[in-house]
Protein backbone atom coordinates (compact mmCIF):
# COMPACT_ATOMS: atom_id res chain seq x y z
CA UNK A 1 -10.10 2.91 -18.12
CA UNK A 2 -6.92 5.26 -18.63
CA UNK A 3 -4.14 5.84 -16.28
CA UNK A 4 -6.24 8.91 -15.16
CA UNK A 5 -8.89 7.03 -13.72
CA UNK A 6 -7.82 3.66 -12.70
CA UNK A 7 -9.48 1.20 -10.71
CA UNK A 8 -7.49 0.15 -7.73
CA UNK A 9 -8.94 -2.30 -5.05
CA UNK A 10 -7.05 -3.35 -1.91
CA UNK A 11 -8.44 -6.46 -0.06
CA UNK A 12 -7.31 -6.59 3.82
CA UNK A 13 -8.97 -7.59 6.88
CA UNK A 14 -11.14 -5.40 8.15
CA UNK A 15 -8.34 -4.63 11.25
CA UNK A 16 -5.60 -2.98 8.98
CA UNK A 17 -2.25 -5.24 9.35
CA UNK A 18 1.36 -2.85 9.16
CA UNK A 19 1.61 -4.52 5.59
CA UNK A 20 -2.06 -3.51 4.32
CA UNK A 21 -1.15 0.14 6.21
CA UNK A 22 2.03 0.02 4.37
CA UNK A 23 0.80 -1.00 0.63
CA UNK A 24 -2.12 2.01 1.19
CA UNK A 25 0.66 4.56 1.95
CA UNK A 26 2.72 3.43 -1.44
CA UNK A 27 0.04 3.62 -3.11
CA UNK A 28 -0.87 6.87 -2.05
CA UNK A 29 2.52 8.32 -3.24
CA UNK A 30 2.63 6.37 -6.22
CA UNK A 31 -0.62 7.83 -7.40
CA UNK A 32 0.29 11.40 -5.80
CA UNK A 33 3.63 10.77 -7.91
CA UNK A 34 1.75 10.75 -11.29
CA UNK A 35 -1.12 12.91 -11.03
CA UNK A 36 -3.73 10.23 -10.52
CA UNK A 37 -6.39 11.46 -8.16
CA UNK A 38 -8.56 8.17 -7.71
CA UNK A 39 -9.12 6.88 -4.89
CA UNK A 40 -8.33 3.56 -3.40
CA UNK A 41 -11.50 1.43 -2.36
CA UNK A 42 -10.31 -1.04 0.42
CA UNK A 43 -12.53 -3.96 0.80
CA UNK A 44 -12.86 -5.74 3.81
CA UNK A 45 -16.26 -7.62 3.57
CA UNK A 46 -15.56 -11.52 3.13
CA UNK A 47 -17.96 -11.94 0.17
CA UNK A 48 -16.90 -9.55 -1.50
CA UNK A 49 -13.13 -11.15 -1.46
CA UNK A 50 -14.39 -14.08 -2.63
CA UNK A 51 -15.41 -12.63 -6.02
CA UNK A 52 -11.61 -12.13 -6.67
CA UNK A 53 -8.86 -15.07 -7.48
CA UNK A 54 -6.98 -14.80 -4.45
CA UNK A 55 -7.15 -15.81 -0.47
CA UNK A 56 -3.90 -13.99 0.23
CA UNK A 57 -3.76 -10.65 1.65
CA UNK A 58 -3.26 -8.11 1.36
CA UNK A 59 -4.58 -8.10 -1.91
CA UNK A 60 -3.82 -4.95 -4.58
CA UNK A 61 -6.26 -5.38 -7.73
CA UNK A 62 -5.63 -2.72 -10.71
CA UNK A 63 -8.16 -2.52 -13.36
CA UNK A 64 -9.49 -5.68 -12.32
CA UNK A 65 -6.35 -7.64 -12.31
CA UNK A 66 -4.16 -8.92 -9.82
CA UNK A 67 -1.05 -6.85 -9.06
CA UNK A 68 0.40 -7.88 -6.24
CA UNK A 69 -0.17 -10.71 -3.30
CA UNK A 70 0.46 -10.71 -0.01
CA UNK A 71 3.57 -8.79 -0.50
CA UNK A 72 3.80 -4.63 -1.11
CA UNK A 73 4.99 -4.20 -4.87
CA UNK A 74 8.25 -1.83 -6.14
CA UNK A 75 6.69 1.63 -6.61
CA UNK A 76 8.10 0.84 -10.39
CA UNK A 77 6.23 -2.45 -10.67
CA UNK A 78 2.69 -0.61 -9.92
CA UNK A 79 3.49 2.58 -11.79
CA UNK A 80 3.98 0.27 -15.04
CA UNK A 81 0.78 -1.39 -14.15
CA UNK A 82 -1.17 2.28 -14.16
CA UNK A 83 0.70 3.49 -17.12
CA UNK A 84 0.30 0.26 -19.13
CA UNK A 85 -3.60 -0.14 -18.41
């Protein structure tokens, strides 16, 4: 995968918390910010969150790899993620 089509999972509870609401708007921008039109695939179904290393959420996975936990990353830290992938 490039930076133009990144993969980019965000495990939440299925009732949206303000920081899970808060990490999908960043995100947004972040991807609006470099041209990347994918699209965020939230996943709130338990066994599917158990497939991934973490029981903290919200959860940001990029390209299959843990970006961020329980805490909503620098807009710089996830735009070196996506550039560096």
């Amino acid at each position: 995968m490039d930076v133009k089509n990144p993969e980019i999972k965000l495990l939440c509870p299925p009732k949206k918390c303000g920081k899970c609401r808060r990490m999908i708007s960043r995100m947004e921008a972040i991807l609006k910010e470099l041209g990347i039109s994918e699209e965020i695939q939230i996943i709130n179904d338990l066994e599917e969150m158990q497939k991934y290393p973490t029981w903290i959420l919200p959860t940001l996975i990029i390209n299959g790899k843990v970006a961020a936990r329980g805490y909503i990353p620098s807009t710089e830290t996830v735009s070196k993620m996506l550039i560096s992938q």
